[in-house]
Protein backbone atom coordinates (compact mmCIF):
# COMPACT_ATOMS: atom_id res chain seq x y z
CA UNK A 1 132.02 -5.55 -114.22
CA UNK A 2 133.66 -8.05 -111.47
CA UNK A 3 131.69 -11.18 -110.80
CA UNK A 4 131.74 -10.97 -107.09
CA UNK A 5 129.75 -10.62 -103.80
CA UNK A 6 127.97 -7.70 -102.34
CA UNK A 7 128.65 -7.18 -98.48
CA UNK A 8 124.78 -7.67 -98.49
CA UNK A 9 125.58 -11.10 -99.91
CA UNK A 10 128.55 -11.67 -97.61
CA UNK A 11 126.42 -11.13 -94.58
CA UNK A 12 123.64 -13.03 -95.49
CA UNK A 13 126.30 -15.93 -96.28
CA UNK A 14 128.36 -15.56 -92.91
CA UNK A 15 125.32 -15.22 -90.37
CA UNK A 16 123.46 -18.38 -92.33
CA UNK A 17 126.69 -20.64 -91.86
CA UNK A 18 126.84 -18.74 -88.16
CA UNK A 19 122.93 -19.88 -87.26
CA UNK A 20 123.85 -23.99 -88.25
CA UNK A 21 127.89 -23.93 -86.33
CA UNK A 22 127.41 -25.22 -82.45
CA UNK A 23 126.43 -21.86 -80.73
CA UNK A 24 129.69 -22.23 -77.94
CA UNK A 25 132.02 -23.72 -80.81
CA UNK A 26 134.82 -20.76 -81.03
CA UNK A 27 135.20 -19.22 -85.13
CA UNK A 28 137.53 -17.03 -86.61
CA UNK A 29 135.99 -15.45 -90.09
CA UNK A 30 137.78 -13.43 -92.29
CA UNK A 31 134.88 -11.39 -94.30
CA UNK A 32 136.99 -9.39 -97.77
CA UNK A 33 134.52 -7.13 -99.24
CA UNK A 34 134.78 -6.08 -102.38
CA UNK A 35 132.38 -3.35 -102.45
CA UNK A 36 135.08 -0.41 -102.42
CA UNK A 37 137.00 -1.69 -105.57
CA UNK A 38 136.54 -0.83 -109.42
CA UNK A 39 133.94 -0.45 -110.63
CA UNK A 40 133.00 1.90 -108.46
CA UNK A 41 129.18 0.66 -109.24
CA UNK A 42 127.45 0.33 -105.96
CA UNK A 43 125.33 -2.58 -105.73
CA UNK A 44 122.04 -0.65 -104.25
CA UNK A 45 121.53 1.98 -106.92
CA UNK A 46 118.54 3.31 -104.63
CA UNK A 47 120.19 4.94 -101.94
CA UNK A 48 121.13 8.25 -101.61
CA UNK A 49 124.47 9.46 -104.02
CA UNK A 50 127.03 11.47 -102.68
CA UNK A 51 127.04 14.27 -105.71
CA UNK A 52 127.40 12.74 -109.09
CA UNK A 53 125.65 9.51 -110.09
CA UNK A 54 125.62 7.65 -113.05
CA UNK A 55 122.33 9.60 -115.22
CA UNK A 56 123.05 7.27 -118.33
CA UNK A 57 124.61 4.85 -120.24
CA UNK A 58 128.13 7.06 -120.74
CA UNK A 59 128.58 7.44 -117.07
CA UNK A 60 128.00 3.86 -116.70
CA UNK A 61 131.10 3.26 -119.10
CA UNK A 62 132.94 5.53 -117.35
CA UNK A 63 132.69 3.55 -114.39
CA UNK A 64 132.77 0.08 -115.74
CA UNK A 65 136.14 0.78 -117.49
CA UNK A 66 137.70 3.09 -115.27
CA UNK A 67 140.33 0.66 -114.51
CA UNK A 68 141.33 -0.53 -118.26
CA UNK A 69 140.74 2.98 -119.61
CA UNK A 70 144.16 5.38 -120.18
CA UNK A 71 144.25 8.01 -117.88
CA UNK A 72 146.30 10.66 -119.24
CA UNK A 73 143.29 12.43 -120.34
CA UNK A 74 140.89 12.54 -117.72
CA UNK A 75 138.16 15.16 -117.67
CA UNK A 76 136.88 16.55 -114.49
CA UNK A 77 133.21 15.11 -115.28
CA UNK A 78 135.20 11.73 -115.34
CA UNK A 79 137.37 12.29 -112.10
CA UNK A 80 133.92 13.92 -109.86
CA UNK A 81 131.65 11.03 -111.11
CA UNK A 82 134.26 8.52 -109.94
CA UNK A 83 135.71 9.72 -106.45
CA UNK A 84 131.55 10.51 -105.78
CA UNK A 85 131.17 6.27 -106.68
CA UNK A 86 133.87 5.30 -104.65
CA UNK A 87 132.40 7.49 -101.97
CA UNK A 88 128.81 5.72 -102.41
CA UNK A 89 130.83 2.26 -102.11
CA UNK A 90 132.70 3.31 -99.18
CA UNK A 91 129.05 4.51 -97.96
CA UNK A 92 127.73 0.70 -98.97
CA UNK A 93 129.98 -0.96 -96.90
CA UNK A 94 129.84 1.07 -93.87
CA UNK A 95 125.74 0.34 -93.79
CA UNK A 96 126.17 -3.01 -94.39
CA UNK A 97 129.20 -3.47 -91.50
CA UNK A 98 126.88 -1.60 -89.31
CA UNK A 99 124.00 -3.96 -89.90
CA UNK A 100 126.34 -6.98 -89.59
CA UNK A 101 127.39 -6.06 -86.03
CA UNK A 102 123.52 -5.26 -85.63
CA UNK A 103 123.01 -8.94 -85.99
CA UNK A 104 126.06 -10.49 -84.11
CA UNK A 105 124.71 -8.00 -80.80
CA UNK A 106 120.93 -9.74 -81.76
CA UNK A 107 122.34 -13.07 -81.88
CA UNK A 108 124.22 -12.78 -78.36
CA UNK A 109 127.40 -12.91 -80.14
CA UNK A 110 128.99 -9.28 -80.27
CA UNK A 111 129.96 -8.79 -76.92
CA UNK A 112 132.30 -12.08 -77.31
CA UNK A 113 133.52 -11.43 -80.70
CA UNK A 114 136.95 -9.16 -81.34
CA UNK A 115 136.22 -6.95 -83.96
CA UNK A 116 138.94 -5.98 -86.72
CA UNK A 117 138.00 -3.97 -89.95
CA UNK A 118 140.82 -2.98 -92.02
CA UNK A 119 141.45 -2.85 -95.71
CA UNK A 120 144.64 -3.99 -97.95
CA UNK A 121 145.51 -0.74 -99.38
CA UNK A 122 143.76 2.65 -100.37
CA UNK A 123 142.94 4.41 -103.69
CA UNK A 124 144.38 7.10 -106.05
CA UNK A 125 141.96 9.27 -107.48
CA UNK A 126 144.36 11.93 -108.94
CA UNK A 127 146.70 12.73 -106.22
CA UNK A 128 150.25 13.07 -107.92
CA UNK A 129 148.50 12.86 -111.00
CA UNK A 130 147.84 8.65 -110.43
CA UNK A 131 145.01 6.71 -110.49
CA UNK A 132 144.25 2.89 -108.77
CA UNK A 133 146.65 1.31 -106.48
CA UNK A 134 149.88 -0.41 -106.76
CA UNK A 135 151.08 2.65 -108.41
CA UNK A 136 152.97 4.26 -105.71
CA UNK A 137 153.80 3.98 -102.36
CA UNK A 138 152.03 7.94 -101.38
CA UNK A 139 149.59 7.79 -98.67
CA UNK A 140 146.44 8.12 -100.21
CA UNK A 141 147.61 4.34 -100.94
CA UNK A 142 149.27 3.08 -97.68
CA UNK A 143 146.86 5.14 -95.11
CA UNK A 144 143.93 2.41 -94.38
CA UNK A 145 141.12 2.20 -91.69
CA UNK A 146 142.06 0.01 -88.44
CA UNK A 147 139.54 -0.37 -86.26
CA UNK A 148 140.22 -2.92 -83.61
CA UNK A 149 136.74 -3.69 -80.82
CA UNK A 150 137.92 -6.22 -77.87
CA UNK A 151 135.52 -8.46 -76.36
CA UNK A 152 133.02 -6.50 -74.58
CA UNK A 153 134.43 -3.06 -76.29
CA UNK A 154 135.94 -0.44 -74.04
CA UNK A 155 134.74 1.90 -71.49
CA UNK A 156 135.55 4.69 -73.75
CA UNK A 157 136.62 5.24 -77.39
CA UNK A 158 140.48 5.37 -77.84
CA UNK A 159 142.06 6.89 -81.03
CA UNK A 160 145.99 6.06 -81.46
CA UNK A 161 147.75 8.84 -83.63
CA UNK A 162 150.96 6.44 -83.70
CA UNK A 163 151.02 4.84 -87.35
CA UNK A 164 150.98 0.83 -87.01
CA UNK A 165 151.59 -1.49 -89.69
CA UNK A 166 148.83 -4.76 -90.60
CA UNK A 167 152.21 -6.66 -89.91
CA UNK A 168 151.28 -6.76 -86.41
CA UNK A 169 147.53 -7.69 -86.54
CA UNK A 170 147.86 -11.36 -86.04
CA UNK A 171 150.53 -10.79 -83.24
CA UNK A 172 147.42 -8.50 -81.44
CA UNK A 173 145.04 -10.97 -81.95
CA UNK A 174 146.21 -13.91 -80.43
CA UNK A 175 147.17 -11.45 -77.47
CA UNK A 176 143.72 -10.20 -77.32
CA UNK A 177 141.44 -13.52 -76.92
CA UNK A 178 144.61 -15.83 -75.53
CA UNK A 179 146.86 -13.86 -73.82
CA UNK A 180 148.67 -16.77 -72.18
CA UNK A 181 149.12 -18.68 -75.57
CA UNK A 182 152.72 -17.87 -77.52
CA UNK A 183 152.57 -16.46 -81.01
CA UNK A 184 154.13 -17.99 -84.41
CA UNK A 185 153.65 -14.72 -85.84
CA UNK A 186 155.76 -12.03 -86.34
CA UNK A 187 155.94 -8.53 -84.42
CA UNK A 188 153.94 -7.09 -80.90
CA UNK A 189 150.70 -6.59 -80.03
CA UNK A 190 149.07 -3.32 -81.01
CA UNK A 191 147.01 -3.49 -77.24
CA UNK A 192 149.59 -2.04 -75.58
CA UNK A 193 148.99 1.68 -77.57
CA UNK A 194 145.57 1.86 -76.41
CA UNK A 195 146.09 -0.23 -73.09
CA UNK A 196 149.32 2.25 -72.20
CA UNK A 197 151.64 -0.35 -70.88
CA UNK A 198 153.65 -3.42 -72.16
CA UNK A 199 154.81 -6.50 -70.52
CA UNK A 200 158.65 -7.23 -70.12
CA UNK A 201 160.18 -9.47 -73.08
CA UNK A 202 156.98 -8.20 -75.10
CA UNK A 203 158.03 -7.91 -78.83
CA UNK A 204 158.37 -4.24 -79.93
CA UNK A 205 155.67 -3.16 -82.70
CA UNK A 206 156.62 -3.48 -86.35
CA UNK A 207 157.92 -0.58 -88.22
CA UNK A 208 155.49 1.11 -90.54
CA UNK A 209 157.61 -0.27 -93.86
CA UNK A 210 156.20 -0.41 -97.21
CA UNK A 211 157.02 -2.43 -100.24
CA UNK A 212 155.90 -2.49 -104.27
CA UNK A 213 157.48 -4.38 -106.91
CA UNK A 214 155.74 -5.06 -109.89
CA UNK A 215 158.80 -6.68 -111.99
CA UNK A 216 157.56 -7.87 -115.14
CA UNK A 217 156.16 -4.15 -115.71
CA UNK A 218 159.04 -2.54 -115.30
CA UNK A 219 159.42 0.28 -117.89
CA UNK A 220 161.74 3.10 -118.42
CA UNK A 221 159.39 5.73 -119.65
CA UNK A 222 159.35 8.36 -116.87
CA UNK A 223 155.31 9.44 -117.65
CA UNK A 224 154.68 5.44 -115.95
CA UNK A 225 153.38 5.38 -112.13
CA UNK A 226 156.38 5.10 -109.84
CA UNK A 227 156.20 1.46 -109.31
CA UNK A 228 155.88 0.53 -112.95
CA UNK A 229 159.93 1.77 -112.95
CA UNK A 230 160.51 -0.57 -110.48
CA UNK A 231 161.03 -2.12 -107.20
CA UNK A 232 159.79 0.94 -104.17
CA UNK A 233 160.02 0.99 -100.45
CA UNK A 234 158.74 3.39 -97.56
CA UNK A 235 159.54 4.06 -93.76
CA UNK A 236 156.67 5.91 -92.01
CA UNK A 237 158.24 7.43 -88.42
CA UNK A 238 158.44 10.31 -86.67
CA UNK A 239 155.65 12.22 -88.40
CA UNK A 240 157.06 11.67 -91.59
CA UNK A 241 157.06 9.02 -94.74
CA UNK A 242 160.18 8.57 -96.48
CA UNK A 243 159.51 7.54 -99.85
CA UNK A 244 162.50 5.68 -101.79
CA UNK A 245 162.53 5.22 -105.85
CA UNK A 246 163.41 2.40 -107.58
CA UNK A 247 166.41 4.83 -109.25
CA UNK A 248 167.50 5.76 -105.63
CA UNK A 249 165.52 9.23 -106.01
CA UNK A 250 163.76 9.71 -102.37
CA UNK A 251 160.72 11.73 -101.29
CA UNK A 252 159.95 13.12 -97.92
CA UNK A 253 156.69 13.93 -96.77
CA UNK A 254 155.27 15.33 -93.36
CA UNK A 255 152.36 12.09 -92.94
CA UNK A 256 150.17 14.74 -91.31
CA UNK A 257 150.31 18.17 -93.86
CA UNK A 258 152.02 16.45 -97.07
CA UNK A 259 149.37 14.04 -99.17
């Protein structure tokens, strides 16, 4: 298995350094869990499963060398017992987020905090026959959680069906806690989708465009993931994701019906 940090741990490491900072000194912390990443071993083995678990020693293995094993051969025991793990990950992280923000709103320190949790890319678990990430450019890859909490949160929820690219998160932040200060980054602010209304001379939001290229794997045999035969790209717009191969073959999916 990886040598790396629980969110448990990542907490408990953020809100110590939190409790010594001066309490009105401003902080921007970037927290990268891990949890959600092969293995799929979930640190708590105590809490409830969703479905499979790991009984013995052979699931165990299963999980622990999911990501070096070949998967041309996969059985459905194999594929259940891992999407169920990634679920119980997924289900790790969202208790441990949840008791995070429990502890910034104890600590006085929510309601002037802006809240981001996003994630770097998705997971394959079988769709078009791949498995992992930096495989392809589909959308069980490219689709990601965004969850953006201003200051003080909103009166209401807000969900925005347009598709936004992470381009543009920087670009919204500084917006969001300084709106008079200028930007050195690149692309708009995402307010303006839930806020309904943008300023004159505000930059236009990035489009949705997605890039692979894993060069030094190149490889000609056509039963290889998509990127592994080369550079890829993507356009996401209109409803739809236009997928382009590194051999000029394209793919066109509706974002909504089409996985």
């Amino acid at each position: 298995g990886r040598n790396r940090k629980s969110a448990e741990g990542i907490n408990h490491d953020f809100l110590s350094w939190l409790d010594t900072k001066p309490r009105d000194d401003p902080f921007f912390v970037f927290l990268n869990y891990f949890d959600a990443h092969t293995p799929f071993v979930v640190p708590d083995n105590t809490r409830p499963h969703f479905g499979l678990s790991p009984m013995n020693p052979q699931d165990l293995d299963i999980l622990t060398q999911w990501e070096s094993r070949p998967k041309h051969n996969v059985s459905d025991h194999e594929i259940t017992l891992i999407r169920d793990s990634y679920d119980d990950c997924i289900a790790y992280l969202d208790e441990h987020l949840g008791k995070l923000f429990d502890s910034l709103e104890e600590r006085g320190v929510l309601k002037d905090t802006l809240v981001i949790v996003t994630a770097d890319h998705g997971e394959q678990l079988g769709e078009h026959g791949l498995y992992g990430h930096g495989r392809s450019l589909y959308s069980q890859e490219l689709r990601v959680p965004l969850l953006i909490v201003p200051p003080g949160g909103l009166s209401e929820a807000k969900v925005v069906t347009t598709p936004v690219s992470l381009r543009d998160l920087p670009t919204t932040i500084v917006d969001l806690v300084s709106a008079e200060a200028p930007t050195p980054f690149p692309g708009g602010s995402l307010a303006s989708l839930w806020q309904g209304s943008r300023s004159e001379g505000e930059s236009p939001i990035s489009d949705v465009v997605g890039e692979v290229s894993l060069r030094k794997l190149i490889s000609k045999n056509p039963n290889r993931a998509p990127a592994w035969r080369g550079p890829m790209s993507s356009l996401v717009a209109e409803g739809a994701s236009l997928i382009r191969n590194a051999d000029g073959r394209k793919e066109l999916y509706d974002v909504e019906q089409d996985l």
